[in-house]
N, C-alpha and C. Protein backbone atom coordinates (compact mmCIF):
# COMPACT_ATOMS: atom_id res chain seq x y z
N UNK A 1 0.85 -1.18 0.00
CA UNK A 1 0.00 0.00 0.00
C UNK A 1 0.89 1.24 0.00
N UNK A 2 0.53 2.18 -0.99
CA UNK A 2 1.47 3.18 -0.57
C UNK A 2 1.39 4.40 0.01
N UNK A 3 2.65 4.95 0.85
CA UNK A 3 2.28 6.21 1.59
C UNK A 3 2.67 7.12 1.00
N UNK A 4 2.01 8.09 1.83
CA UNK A 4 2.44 10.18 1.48
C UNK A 4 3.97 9.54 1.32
N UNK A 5 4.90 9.62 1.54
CA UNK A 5 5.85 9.70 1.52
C UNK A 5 6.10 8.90 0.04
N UNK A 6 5.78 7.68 -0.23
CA UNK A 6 6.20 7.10 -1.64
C UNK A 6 5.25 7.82 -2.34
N UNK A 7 4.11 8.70 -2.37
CA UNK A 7 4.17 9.10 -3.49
C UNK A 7 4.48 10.57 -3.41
N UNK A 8 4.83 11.11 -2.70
CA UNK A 8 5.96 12.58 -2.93
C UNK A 8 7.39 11.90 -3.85
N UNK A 9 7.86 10.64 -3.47
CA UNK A 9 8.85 10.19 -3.90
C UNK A 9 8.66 9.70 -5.53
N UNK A 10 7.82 9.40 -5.75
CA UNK A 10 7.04 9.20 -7.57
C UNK A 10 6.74 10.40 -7.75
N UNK A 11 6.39 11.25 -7.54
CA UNK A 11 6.17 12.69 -8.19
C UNK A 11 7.29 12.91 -8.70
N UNK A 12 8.11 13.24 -7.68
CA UNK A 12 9.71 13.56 -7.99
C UNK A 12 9.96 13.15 -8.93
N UNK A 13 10.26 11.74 -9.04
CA UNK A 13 10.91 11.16 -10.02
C UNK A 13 10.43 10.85 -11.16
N UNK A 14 9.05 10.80 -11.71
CA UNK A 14 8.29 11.51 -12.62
C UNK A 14 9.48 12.85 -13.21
N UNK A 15 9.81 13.35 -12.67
CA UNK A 15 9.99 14.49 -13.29
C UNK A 15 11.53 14.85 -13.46
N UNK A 16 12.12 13.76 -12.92
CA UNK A 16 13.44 12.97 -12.98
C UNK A 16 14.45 14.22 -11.85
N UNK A 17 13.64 15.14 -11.35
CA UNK A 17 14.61 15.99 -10.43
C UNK A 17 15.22 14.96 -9.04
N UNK A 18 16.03 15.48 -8.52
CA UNK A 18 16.72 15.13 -7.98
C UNK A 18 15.82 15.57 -6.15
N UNK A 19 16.56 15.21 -5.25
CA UNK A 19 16.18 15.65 -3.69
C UNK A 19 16.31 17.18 -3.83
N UNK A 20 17.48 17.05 -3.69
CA UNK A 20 17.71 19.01 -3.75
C UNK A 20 17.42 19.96 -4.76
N UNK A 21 17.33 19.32 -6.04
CA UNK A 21 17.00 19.95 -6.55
C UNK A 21 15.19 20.51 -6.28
N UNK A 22 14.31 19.51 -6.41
CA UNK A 22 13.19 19.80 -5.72
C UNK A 22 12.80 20.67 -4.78
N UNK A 23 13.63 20.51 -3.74
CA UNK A 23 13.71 20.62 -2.08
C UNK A 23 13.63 22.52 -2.25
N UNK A 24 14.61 22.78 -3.18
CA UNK A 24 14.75 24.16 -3.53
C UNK A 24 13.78 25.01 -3.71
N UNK A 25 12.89 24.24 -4.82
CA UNK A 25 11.59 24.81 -5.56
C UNK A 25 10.84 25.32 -4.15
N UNK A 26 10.84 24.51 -2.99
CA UNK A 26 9.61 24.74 -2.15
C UNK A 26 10.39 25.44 -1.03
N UNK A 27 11.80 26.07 -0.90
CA UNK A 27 12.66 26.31 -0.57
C UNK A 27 12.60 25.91 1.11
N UNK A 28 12.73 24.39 0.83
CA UNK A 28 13.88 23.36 1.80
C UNK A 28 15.33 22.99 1.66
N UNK A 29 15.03 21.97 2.07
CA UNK A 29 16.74 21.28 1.84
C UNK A 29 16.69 19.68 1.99
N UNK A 30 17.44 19.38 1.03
CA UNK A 30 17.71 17.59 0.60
C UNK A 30 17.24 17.15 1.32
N UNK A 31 17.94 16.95 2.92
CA UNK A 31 18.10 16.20 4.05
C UNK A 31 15.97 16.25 4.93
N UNK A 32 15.91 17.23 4.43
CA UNK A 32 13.87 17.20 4.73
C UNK A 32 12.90 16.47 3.78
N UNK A 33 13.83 16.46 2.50
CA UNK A 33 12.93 16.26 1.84
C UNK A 33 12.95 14.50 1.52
N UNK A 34 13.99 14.50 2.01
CA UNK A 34 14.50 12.90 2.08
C UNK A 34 13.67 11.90 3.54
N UNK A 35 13.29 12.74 4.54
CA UNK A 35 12.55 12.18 5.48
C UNK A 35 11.13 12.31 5.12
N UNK A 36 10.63 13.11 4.30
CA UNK A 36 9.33 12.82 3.79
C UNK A 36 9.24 11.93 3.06
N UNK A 37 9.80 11.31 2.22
CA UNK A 37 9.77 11.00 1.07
C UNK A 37 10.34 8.89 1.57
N UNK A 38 10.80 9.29 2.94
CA UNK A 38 11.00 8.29 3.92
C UNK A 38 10.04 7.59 4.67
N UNK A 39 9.16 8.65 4.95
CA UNK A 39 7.80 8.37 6.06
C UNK A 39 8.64 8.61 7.63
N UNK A 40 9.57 9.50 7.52
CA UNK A 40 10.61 9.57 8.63
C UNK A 40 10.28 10.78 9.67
N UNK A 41 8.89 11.94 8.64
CA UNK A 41 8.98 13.02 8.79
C UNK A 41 7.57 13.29 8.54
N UNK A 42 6.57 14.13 9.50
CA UNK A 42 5.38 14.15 8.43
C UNK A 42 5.45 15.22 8.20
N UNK A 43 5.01 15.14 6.74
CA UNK A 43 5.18 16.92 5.60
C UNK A 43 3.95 17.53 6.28
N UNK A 44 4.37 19.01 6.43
CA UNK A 44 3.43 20.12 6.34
C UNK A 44 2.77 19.91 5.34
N UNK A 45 1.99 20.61 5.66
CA UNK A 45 0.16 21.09 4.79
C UNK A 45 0.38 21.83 3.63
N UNK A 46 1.84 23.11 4.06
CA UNK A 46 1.75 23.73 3.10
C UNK A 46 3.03 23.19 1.85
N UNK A 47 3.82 22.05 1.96
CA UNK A 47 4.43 21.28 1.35
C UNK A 47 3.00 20.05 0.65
N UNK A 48 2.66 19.95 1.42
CA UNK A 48 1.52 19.08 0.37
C UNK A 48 0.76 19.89 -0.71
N UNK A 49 0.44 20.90 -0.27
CA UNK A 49 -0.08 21.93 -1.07
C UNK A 49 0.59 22.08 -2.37
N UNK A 50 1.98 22.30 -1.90
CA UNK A 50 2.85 22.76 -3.06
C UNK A 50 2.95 21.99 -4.10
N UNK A 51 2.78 20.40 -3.90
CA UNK A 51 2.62 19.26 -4.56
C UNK A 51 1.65 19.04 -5.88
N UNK A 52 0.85 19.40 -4.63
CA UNK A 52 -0.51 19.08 -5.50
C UNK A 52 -0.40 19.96 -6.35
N UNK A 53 0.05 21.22 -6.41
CA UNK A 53 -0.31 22.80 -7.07
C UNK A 53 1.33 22.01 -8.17
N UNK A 54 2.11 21.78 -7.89
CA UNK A 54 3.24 21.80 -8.87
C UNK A 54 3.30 20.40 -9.66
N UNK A 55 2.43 19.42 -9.01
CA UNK A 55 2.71 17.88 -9.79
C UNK A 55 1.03 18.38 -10.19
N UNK A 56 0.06 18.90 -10.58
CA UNK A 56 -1.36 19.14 -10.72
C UNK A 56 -2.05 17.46 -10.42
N UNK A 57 -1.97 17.31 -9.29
CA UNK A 57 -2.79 16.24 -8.88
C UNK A 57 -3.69 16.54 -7.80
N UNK A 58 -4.76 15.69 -6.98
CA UNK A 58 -5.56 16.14 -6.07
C UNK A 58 -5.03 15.51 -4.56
N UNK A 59 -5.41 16.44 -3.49
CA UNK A 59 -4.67 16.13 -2.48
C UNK A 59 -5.69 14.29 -1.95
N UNK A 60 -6.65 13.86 -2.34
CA UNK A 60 -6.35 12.76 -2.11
C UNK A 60 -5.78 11.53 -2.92
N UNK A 61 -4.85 11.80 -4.29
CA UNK A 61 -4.29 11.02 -4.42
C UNK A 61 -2.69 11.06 -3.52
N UNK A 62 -2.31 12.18 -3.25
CA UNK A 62 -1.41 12.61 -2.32
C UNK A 62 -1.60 11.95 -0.76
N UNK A 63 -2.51 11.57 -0.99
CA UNK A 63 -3.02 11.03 0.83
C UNK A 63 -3.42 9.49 0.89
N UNK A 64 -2.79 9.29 -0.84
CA UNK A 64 -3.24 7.87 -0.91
C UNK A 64 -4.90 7.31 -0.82
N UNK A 65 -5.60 7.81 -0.68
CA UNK A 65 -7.34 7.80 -0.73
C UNK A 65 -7.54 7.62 -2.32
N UNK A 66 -7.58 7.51 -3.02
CA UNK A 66 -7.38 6.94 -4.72
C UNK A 66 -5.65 6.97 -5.34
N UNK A 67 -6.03 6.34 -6.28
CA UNK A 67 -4.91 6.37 -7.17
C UNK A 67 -5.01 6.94 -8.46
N UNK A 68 -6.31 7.55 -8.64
CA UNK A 68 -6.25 8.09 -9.60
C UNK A 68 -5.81 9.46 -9.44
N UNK A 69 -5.12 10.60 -10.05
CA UNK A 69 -4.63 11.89 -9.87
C UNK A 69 -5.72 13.02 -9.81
N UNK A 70 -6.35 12.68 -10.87
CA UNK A 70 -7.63 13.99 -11.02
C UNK A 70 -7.26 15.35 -10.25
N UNK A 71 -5.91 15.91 -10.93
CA UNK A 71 -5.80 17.54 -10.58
C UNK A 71 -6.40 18.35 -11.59
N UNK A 72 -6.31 19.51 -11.53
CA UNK A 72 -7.00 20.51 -12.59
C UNK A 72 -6.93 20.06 -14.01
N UNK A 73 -5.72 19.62 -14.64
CA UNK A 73 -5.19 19.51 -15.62
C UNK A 73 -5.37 18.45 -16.08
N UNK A 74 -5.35 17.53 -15.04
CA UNK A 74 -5.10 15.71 -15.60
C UNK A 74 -6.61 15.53 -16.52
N UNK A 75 -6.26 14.95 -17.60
CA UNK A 75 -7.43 14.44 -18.42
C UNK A 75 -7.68 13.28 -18.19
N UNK A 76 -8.71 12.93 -17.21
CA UNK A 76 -9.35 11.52 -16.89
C UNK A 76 -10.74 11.66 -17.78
N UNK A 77 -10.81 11.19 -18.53
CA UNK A 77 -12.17 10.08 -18.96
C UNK A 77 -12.58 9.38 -18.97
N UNK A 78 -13.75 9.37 -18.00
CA UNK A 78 -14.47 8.13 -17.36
C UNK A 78 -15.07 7.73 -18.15
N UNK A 79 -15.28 6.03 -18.32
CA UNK A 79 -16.47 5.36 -19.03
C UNK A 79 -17.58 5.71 -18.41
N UNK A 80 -18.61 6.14 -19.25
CA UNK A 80 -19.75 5.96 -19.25
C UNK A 80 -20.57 5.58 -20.55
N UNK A 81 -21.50 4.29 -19.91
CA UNK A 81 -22.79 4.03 -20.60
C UNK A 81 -22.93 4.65 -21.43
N UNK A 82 -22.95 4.80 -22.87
CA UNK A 82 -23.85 5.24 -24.06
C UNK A 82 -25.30 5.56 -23.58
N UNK A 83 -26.23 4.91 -23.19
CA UNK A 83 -27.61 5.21 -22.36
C UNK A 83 -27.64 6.34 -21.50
N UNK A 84 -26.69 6.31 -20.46
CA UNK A 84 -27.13 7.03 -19.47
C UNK A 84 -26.15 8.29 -20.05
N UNK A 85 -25.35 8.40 -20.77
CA UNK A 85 -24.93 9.46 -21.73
C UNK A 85 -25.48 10.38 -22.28
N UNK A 86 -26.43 9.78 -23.10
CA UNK A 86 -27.07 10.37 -23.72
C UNK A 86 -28.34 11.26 -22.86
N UNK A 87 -28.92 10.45 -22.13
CA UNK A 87 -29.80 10.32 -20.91
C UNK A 87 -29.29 11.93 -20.38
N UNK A 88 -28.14 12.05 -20.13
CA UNK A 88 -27.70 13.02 -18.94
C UNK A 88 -27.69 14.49 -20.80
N UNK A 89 -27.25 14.28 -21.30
CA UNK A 89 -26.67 15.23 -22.64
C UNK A 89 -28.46 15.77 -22.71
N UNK A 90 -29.24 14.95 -22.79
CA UNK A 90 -30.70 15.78 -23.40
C UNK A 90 -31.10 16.33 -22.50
N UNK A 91 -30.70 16.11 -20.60
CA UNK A 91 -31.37 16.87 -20.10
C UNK A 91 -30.85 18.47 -19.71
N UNK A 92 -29.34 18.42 -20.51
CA UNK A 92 -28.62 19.66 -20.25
C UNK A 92 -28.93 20.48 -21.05
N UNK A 93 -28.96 20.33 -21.89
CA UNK A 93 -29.59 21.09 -23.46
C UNK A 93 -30.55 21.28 -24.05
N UNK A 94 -31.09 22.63 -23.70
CA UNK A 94 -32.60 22.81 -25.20
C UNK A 94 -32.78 22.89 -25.77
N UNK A 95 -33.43 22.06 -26.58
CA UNK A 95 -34.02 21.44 -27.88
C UNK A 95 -34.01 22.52 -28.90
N UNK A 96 -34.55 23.53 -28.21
CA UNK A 96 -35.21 25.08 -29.30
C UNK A 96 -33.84 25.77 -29.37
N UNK A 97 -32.55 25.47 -29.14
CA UNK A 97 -31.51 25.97 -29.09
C UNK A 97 -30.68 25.83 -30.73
N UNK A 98 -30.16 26.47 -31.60
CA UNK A 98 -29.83 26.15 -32.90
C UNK A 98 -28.58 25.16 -32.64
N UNK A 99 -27.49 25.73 -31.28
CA UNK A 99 -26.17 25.06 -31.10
C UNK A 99 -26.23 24.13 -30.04
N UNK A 100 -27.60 23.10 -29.58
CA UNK A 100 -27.82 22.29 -29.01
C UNK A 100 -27.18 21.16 -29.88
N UNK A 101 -27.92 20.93 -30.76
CA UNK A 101 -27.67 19.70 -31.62
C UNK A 101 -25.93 19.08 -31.87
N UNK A 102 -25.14 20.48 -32.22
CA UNK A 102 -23.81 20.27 -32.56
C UNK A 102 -22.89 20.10 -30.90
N UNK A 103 -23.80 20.90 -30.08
CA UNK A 103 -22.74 20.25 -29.17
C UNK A 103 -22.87 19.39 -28.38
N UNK A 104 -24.11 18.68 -28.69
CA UNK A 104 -24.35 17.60 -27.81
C UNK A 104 -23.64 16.41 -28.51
N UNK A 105 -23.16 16.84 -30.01
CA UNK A 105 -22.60 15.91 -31.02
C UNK A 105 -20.82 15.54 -30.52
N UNK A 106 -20.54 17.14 -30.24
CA UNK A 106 -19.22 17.38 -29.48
C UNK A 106 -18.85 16.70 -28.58
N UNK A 107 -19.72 16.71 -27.69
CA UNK A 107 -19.85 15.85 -26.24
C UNK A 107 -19.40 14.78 -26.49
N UNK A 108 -20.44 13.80 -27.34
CA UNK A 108 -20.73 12.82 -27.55
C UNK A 108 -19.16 12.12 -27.69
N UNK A 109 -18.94 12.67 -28.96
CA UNK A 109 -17.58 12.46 -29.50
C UNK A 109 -16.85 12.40 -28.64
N UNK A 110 -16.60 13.42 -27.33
CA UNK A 110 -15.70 13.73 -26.33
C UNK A 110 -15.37 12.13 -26.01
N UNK A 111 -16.33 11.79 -25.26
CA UNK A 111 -16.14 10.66 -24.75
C UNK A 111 -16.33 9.67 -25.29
N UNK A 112 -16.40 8.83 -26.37
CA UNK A 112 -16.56 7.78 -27.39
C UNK A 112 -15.03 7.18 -27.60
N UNK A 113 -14.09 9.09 -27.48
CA UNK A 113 -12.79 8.87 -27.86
C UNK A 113 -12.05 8.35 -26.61
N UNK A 114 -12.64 8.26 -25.48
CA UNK A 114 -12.00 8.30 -24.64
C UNK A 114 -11.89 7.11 -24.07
């Protein structure tokens, strides 16, 4: 199972920086960032913060509570049902609208591709 600490330690290295080099960005030092990243140390709030805001993930994949990332940026596309797709698309959009039709087509597409 993994902890705050292994995945501060996969962020990192995702991004192939180094301890100190990192450590800098949030202006620490190696030797701190090496006990988080240990489970030796528990990170501040506002070091998790920084995480989430600089790797764009959500603080509960950071807390280990999913594994999926879902930060601002990350493009997750969930399966969904064709039925209940469509189901949810007609009740957002009115009919008497000229640019209903094309973007419910948009939509559609969105996720078909996904």
């Amino acid at each position: 199972m993994p902890t705050i600490g292994s995945r501060l330690k996969e962020l990192r290295a995702t991004t192939g920086k180094s301890q100190d080099g990192l450590s800098k960005l949030f202006e620490s030092n190696q030797s701190t960032l090496n006990r988080y990243e240990n489970d030796q140390s528990d990170v501040p709030n506002r070091v998790l913060l920084w995480y989430a805001d600089y790797f764009d993930v959500s603080m509960d994949y950071i807390y280990c509570r999913t594994d999926n990332p879902q930060g601002k940026l990350y493009n997750y596309k969930p399966h969904i049902p064709n039925k209940d797709l469509q189901q949810f698309i007609e009740m957002c959009f009115d009919k008497d609208s000229p640019m209903s039709e094309r973007l419910k087509q948009t939509i559609v597409s969105m996720f078909e591709e996904g």
